[in-house]
PDB file of N, CA and C in Angstrom:
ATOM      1  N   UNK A   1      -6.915  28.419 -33.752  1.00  0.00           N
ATOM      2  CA  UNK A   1      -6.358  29.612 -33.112  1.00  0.00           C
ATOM      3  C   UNK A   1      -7.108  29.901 -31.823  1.00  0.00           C
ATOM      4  N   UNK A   2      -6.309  30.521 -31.029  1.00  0.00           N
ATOM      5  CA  UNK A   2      -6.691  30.754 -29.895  1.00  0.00           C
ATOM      6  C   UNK A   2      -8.021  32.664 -29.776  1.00  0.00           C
ATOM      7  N   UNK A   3      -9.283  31.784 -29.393  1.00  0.00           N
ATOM      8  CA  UNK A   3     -10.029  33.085 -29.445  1.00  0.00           C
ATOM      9  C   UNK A   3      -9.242  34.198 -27.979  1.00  0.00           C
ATOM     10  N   UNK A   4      -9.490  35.673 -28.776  1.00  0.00           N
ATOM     11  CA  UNK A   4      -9.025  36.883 -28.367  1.00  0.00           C
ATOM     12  C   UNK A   4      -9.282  36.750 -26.992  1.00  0.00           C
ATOM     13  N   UNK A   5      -8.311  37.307 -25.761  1.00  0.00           N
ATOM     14  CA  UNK A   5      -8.209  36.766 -24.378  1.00  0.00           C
ATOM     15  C   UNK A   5      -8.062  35.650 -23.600  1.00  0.00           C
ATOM     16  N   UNK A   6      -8.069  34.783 -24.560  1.00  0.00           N
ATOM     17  CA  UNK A   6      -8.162  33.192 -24.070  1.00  0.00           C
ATOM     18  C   UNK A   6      -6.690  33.169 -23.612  1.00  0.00           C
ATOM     19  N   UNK A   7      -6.456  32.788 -21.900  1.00  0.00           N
ATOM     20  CA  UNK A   7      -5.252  32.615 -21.489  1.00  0.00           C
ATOM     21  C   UNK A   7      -4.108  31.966 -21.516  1.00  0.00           C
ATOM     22  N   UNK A   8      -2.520  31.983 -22.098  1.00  0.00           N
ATOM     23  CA  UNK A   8      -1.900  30.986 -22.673  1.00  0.00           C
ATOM     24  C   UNK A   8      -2.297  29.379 -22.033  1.00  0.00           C
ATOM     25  N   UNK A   9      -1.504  28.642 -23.056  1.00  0.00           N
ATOM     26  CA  UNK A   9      -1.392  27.511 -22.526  1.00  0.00           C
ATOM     27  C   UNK A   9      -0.674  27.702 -21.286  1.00  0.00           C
ATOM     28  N   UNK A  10      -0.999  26.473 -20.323  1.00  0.00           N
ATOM     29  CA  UNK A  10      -0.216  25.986 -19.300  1.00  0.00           C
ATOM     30  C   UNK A  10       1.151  25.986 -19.828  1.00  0.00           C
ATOM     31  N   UNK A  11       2.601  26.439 -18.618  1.00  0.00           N
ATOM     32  CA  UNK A  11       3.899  25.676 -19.836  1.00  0.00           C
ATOM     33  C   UNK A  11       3.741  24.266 -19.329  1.00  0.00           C
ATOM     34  N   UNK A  12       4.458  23.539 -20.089  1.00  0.00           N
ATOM     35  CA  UNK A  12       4.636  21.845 -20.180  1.00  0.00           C
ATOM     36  C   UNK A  12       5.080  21.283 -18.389  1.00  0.00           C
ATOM     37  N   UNK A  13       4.673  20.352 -17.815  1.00  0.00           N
ATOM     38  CA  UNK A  13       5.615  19.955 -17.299  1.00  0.00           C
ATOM     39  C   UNK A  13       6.127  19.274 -17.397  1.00  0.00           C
ATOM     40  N   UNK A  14       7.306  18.473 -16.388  1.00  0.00           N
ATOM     41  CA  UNK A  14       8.275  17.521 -16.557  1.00  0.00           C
ATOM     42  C   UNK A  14       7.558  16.246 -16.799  1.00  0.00           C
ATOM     43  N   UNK A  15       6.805  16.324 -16.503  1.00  0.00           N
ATOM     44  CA  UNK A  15       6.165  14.626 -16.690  1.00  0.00           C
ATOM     45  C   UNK A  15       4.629  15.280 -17.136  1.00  0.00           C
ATOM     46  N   UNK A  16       4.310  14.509 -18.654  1.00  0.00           N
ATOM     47  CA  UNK A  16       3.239  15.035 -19.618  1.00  0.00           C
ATOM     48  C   UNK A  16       1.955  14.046 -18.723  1.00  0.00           C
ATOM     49  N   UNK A  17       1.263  14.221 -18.111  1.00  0.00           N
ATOM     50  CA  UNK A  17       0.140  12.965 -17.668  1.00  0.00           C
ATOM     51  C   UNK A  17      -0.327  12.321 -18.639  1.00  0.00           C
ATOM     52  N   UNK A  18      -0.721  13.481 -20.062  1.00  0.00           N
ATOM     53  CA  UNK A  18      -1.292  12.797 -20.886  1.00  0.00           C
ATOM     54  C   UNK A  18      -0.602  11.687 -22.107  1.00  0.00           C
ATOM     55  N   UNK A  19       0.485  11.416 -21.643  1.00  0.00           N
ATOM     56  CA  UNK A  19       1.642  10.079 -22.301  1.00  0.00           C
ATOM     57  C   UNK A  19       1.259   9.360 -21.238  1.00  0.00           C
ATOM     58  N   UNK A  20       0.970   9.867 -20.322  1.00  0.00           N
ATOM     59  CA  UNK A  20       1.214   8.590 -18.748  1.00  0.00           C
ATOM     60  C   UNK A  20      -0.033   7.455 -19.096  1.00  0.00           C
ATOM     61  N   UNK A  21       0.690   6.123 -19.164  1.00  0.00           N
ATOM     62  CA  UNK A  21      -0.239   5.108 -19.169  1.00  0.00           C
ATOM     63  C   UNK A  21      -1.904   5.225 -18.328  1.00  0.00           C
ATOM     64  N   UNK A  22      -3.132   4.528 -18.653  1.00  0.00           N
ATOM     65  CA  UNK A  22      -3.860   4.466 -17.914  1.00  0.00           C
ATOM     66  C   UNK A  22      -3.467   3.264 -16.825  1.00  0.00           C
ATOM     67  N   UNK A  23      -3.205   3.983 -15.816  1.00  0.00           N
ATOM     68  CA  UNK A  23      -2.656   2.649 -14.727  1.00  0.00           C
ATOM     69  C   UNK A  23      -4.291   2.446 -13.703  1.00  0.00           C
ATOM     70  N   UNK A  24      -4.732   1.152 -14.220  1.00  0.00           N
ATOM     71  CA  UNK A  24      -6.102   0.616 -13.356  1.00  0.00           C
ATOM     72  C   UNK A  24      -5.813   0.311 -12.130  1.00  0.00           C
ATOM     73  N   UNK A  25      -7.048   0.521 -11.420  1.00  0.00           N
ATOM     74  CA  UNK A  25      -6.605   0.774  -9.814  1.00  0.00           C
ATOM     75  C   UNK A  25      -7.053  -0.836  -9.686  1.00  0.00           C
ATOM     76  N   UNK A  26      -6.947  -1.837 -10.298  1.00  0.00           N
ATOM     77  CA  UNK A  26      -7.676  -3.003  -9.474  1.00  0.00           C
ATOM     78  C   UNK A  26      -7.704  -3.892  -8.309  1.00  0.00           C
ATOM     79  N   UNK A  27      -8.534  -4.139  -7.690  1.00  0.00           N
ATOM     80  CA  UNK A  27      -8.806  -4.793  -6.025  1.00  0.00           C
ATOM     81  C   UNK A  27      -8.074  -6.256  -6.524  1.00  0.00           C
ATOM     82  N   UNK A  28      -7.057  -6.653  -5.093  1.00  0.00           N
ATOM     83  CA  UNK A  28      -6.274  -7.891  -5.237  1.00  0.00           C
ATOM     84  C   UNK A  28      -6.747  -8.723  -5.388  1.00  0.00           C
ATOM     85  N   UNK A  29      -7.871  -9.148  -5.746  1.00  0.00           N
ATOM     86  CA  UNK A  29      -8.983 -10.303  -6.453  1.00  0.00           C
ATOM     87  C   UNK A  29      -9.078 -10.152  -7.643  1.00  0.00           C
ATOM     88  N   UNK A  30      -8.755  -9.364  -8.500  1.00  0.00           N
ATOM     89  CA  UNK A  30      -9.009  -9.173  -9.732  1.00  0.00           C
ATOM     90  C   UNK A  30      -7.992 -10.615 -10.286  1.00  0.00           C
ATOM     91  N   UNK A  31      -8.628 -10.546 -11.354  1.00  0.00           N
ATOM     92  CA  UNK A  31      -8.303 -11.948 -12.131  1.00  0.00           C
ATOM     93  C   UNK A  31      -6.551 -11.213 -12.730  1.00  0.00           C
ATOM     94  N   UNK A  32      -6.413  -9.897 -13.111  1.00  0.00           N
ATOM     95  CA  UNK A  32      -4.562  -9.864 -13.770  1.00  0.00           C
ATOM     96  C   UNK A  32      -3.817  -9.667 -12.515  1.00  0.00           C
ATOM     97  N   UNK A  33      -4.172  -8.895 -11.143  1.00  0.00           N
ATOM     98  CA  UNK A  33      -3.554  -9.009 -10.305  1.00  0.00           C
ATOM     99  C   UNK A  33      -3.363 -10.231  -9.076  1.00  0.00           C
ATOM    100  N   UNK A  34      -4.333 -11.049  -8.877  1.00  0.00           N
ATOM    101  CA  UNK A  34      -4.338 -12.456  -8.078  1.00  0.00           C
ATOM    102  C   UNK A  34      -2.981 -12.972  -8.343  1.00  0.00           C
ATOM    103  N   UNK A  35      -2.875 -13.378  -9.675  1.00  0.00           N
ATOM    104  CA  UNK A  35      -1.621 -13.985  -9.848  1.00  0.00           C
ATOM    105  C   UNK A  35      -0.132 -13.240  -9.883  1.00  0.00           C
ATOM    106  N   UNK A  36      -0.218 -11.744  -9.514  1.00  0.00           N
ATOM    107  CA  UNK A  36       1.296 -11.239  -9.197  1.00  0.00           C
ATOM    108  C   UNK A  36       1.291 -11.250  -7.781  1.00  0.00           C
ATOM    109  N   UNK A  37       0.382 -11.628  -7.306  1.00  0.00           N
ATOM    110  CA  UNK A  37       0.688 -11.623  -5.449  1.00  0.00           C
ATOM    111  C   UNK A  37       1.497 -12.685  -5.615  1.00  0.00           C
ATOM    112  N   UNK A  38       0.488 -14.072  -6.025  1.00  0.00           N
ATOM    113  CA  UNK A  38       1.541 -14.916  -6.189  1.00  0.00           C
ATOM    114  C   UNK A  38       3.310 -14.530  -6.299  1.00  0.00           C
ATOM    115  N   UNK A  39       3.364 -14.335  -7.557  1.00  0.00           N
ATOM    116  CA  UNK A  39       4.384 -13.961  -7.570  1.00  0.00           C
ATOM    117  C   UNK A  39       5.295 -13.332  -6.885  1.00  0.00           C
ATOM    118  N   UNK A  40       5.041 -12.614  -6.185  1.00  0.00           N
ATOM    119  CA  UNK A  40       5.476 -11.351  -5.441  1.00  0.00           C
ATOM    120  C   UNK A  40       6.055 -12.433  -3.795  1.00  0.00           C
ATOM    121  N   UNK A  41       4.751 -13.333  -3.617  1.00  0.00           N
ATOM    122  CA  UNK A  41       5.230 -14.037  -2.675  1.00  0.00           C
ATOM    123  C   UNK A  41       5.958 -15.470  -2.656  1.00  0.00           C
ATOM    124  N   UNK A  42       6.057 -16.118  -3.829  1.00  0.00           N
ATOM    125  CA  UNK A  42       6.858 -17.097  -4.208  1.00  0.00           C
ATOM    126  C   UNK A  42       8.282 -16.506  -4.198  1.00  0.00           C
ATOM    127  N   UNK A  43       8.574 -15.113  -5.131  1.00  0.00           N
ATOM    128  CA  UNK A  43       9.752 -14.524  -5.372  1.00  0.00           C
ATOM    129  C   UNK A  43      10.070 -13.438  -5.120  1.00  0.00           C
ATOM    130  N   UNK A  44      10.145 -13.258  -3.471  1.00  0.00           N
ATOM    131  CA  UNK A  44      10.145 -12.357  -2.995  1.00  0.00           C
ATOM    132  C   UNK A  44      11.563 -10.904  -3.398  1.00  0.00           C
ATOM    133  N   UNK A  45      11.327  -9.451  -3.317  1.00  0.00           N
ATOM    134  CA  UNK A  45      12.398  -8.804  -3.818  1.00  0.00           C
ATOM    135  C   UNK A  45      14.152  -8.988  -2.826  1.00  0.00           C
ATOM    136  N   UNK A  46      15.312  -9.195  -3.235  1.00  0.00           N
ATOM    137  CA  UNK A  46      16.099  -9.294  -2.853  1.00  0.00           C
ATOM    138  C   UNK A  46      16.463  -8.044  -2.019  1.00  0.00           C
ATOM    139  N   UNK A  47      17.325  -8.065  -1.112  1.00  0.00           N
ATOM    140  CA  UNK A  47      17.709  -6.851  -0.525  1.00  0.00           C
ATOM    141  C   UNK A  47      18.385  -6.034  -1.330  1.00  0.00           C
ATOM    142  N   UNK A  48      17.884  -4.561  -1.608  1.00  0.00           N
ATOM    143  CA  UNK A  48      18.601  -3.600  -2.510  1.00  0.00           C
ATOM    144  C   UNK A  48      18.551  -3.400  -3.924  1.00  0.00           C
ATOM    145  N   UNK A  49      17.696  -4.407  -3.890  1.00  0.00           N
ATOM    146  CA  UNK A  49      16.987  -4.959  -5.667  1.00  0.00           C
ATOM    147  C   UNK A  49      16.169  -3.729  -5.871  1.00  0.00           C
ATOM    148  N   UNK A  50      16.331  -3.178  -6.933  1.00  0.00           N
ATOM    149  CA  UNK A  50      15.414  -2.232  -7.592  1.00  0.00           C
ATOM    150  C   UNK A  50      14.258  -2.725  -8.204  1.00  0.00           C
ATOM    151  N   UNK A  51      13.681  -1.625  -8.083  1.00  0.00           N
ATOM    152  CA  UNK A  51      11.871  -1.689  -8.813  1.00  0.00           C
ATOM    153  C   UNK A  51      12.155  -2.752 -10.274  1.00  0.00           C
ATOM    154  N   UNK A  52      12.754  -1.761 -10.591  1.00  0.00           N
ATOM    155  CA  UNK A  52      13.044  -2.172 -12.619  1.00  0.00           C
ATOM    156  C   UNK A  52      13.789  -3.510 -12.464  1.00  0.00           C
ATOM    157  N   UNK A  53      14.817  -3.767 -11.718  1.00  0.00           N
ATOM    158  CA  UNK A  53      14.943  -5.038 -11.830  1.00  0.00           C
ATOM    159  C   UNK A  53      14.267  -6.732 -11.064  1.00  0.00           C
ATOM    160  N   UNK A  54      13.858  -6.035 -10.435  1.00  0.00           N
ATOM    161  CA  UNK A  54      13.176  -6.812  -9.859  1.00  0.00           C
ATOM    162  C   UNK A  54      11.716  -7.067 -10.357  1.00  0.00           C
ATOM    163  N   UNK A  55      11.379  -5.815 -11.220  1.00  0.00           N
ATOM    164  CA  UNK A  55       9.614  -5.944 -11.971  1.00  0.00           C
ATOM    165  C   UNK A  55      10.397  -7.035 -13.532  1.00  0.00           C
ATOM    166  N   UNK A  56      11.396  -6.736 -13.967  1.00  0.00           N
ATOM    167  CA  UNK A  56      11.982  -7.370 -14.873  1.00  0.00           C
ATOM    168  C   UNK A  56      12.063  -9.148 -14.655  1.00  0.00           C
ATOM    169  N   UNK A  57      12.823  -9.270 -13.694  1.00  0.00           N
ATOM    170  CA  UNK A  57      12.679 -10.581 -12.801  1.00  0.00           C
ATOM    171  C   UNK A  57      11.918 -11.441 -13.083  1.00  0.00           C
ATOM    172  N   UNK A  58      10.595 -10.733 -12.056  1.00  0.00           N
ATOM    173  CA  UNK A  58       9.688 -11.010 -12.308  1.00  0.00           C
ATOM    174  C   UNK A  58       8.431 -11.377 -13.379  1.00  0.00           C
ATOM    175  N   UNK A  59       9.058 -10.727 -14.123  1.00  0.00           N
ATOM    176  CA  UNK A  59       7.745 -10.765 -15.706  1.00  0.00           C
ATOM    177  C   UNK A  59       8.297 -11.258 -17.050  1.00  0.00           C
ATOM    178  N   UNK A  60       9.528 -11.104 -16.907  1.00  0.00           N
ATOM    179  CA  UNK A  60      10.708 -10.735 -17.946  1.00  0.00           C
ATOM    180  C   UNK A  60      10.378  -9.847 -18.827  1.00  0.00           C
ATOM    181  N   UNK A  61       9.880  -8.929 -18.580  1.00  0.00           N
ATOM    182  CA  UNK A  61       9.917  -7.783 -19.492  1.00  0.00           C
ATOM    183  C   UNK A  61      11.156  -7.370 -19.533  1.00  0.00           C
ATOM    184  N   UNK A  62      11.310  -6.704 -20.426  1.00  0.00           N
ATOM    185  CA  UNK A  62      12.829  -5.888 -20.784  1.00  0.00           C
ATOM    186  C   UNK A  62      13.080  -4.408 -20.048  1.00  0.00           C
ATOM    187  N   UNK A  63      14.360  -4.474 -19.482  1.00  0.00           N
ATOM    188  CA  UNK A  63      14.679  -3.438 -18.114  1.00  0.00           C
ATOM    189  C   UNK A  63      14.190  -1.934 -18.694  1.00  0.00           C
ATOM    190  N   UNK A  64      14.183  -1.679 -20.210  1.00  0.00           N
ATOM    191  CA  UNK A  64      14.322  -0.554 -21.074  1.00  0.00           C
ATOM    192  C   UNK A  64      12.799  -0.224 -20.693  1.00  0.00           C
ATOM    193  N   UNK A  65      11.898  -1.614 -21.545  1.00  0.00           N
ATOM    194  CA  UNK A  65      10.870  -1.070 -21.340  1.00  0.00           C
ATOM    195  C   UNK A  65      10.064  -0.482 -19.800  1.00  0.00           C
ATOM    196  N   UNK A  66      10.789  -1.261 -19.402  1.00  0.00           N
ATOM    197  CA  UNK A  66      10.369  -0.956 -17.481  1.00  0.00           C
ATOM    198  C   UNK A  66      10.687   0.244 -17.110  1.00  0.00           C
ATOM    199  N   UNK A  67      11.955   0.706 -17.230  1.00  0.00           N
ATOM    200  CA  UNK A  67      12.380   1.843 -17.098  1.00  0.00           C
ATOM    201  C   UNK A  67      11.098   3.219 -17.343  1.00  0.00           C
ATOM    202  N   UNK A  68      10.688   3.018 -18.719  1.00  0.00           N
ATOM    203  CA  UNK A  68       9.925   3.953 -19.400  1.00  0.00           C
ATOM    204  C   UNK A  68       8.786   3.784 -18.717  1.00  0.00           C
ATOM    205  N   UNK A  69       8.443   3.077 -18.074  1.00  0.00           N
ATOM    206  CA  UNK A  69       7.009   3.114 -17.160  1.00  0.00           C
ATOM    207  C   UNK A  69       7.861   3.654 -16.342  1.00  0.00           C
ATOM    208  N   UNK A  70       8.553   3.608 -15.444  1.00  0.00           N
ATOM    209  CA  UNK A  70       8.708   3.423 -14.037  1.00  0.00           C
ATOM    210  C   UNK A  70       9.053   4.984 -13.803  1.00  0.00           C
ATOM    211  N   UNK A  71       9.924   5.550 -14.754  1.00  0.00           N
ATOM    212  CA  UNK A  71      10.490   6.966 -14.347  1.00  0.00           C
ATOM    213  C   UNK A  71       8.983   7.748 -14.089  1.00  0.00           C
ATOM    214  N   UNK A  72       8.431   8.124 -14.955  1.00  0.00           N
ATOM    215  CA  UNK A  72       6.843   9.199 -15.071  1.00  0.00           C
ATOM    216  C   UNK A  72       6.353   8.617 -13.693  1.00  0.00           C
ATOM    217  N   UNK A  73       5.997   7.259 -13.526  1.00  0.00           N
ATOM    218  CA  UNK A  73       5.657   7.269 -12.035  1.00  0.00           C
ATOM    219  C   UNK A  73       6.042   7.296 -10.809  1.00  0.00           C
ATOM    220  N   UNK A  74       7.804   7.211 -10.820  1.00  0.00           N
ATOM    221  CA  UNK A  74       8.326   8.143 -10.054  1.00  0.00           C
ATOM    222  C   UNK A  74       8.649   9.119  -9.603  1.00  0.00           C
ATOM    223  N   UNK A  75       8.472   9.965 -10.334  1.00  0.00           N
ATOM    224  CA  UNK A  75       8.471  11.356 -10.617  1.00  0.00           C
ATOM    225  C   UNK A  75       7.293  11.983 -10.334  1.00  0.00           C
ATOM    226  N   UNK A  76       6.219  11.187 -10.350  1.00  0.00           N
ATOM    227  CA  UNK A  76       4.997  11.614  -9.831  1.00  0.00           C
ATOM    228  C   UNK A  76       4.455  11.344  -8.134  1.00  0.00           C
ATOM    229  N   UNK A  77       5.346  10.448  -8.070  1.00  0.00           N
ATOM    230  CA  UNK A  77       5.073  10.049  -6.421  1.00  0.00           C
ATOM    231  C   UNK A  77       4.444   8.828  -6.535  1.00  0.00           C
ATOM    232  N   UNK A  78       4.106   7.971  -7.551  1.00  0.00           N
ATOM    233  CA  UNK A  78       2.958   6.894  -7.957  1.00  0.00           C
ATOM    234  C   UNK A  78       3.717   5.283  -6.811  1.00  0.00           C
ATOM    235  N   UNK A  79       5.008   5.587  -7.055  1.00  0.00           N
ATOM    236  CA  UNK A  79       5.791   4.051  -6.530  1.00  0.00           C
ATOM    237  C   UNK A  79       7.664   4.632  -6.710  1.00  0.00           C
ATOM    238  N   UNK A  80       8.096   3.722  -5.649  1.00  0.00           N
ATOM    239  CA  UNK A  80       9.055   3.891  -5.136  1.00  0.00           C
ATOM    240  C   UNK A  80      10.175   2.817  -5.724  1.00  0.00           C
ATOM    241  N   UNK A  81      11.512   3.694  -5.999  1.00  0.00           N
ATOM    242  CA  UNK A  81      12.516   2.690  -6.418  1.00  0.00           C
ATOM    243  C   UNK A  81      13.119   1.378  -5.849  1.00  0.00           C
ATOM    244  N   UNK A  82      13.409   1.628  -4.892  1.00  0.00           N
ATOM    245  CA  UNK A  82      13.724   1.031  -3.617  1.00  0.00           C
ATOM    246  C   UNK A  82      12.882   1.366  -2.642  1.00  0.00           C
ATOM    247  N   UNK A  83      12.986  -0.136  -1.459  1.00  0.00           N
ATOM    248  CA  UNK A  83      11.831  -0.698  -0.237  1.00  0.00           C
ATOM    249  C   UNK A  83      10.824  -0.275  -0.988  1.00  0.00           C
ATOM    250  N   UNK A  84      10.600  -0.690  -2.165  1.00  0.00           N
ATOM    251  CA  UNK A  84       9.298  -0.663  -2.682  1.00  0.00           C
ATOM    252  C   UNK A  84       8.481  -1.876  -2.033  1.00  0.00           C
ATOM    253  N   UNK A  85       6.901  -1.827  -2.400  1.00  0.00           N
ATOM    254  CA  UNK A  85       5.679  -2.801  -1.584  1.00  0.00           C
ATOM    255  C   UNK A  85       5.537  -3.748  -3.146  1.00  0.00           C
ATOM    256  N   UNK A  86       4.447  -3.898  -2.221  1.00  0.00           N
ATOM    257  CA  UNK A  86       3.491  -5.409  -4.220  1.00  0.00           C
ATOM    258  C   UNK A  86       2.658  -4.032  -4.394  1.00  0.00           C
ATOM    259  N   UNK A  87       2.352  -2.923  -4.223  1.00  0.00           N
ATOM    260  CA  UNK A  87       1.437  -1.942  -4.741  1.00  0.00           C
ATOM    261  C   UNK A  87       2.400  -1.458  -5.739  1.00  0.00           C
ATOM    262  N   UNK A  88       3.310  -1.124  -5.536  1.00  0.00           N
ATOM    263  CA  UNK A  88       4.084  -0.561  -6.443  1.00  0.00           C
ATOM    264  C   UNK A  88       4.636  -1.367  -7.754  1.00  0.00           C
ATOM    265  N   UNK A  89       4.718  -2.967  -7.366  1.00  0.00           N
ATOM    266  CA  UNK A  89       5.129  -3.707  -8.214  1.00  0.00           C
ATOM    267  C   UNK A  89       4.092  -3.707  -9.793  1.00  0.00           C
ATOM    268  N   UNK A  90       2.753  -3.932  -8.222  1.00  0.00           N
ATOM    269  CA  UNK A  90       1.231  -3.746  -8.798  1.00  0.00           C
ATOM    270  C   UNK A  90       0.996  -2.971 -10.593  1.00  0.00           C
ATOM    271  N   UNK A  91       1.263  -1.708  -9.934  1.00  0.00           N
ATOM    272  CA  UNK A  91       1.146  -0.460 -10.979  1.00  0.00           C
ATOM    273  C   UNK A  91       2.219  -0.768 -11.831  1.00  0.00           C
ATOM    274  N   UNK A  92       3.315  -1.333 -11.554  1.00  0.00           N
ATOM    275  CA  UNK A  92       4.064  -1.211 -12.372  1.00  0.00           C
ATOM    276  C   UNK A  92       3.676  -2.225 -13.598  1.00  0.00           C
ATOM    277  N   UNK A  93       3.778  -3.180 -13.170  1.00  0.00           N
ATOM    278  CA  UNK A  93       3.268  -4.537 -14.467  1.00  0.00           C
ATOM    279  C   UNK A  93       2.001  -4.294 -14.578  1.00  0.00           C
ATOM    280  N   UNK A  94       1.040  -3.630 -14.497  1.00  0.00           N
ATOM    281  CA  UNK A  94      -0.003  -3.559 -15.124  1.00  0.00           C
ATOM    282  C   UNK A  94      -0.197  -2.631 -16.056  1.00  0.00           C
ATOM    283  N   UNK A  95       0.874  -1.158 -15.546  1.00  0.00           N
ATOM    284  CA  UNK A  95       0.920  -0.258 -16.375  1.00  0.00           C
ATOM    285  C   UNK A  95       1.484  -0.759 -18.018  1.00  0.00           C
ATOM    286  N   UNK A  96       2.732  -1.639 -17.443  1.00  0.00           N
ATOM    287  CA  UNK A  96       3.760  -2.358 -18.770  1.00  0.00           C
ATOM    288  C   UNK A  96       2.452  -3.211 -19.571  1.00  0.00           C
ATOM    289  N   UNK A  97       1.473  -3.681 -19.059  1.00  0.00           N
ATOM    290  CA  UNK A  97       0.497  -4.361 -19.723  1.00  0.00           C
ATOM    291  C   UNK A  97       0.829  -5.968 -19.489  1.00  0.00           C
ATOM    292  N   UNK A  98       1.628  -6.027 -18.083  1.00  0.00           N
ATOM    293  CA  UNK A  98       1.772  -7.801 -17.960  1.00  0.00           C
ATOM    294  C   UNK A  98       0.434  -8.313 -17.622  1.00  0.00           C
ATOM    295  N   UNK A  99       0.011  -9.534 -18.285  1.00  0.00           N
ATOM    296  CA  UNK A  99      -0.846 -10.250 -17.150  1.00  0.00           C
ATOM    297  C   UNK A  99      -2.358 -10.314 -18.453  1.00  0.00           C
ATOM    298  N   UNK A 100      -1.921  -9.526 -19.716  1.00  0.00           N
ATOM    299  CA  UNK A 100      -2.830  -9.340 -20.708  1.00  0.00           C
ATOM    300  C   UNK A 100      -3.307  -7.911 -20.784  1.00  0.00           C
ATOM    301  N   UNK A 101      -4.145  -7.922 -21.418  1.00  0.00           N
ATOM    302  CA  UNK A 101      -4.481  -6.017 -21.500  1.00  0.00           C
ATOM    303  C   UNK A 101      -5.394  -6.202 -20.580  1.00  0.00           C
ATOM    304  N   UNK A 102      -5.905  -4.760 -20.134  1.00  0.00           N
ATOM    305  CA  UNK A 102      -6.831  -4.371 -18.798  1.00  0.00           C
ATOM    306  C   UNK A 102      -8.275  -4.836 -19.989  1.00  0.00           C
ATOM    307  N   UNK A 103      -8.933  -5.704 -18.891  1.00  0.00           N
ATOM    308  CA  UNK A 103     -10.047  -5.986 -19.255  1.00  0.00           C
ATOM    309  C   UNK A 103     -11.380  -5.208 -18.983  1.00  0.00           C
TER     310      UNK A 103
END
């Protein structure tokens, strides 16, 4: 129970942070991200290709599960649907856990 004066909770917002994946900031040398540059530059995104399908593409993760990363960090400002960069791709498959778990 909440002691006497203690001010309500915050209300909720639209996007809970604390569901939000830990997304690692790692430098493009890191051993899980080195190899999505690759990627990123072997198979480059098509014109008009979305985040989700194009992170899908790329990893073959499933569009569903992509989705469920991708909205909370859009919604937060984290990465962009479209003319998205490899930063955004970045966060995205690492958040999904491609490449192995964060070491």
């Amino acid at each position: 129970s909440l002691p006497f004066g203690a001010p309500p909770p915050p209300p909720a917002a639209p996007v809970d942070v604390a569901e939000m994946p830990d997304i690692p900031d790692y430098p493009d040398d890191h051993p899980l991200v080195f190899p999505l540059i690759g990627l990123f530059e072997a198979t480059p995104p098509t014109p008009n290709e979305s985040l989700v399908i194009y992170c899908s593409r790329l990893s073959g993760l499933g569009r569903q599960q992509l989705i469920r990363q991708i909205i909370p960090l859009q919604q937060m400002g984290m990465v962009q649907m479209f003319d998205f960069k490899f930063a955004d791709v970045k966060i995205v498959l690492l958040a999904a856990g491609f490449g192995g778990p964060p070491v």
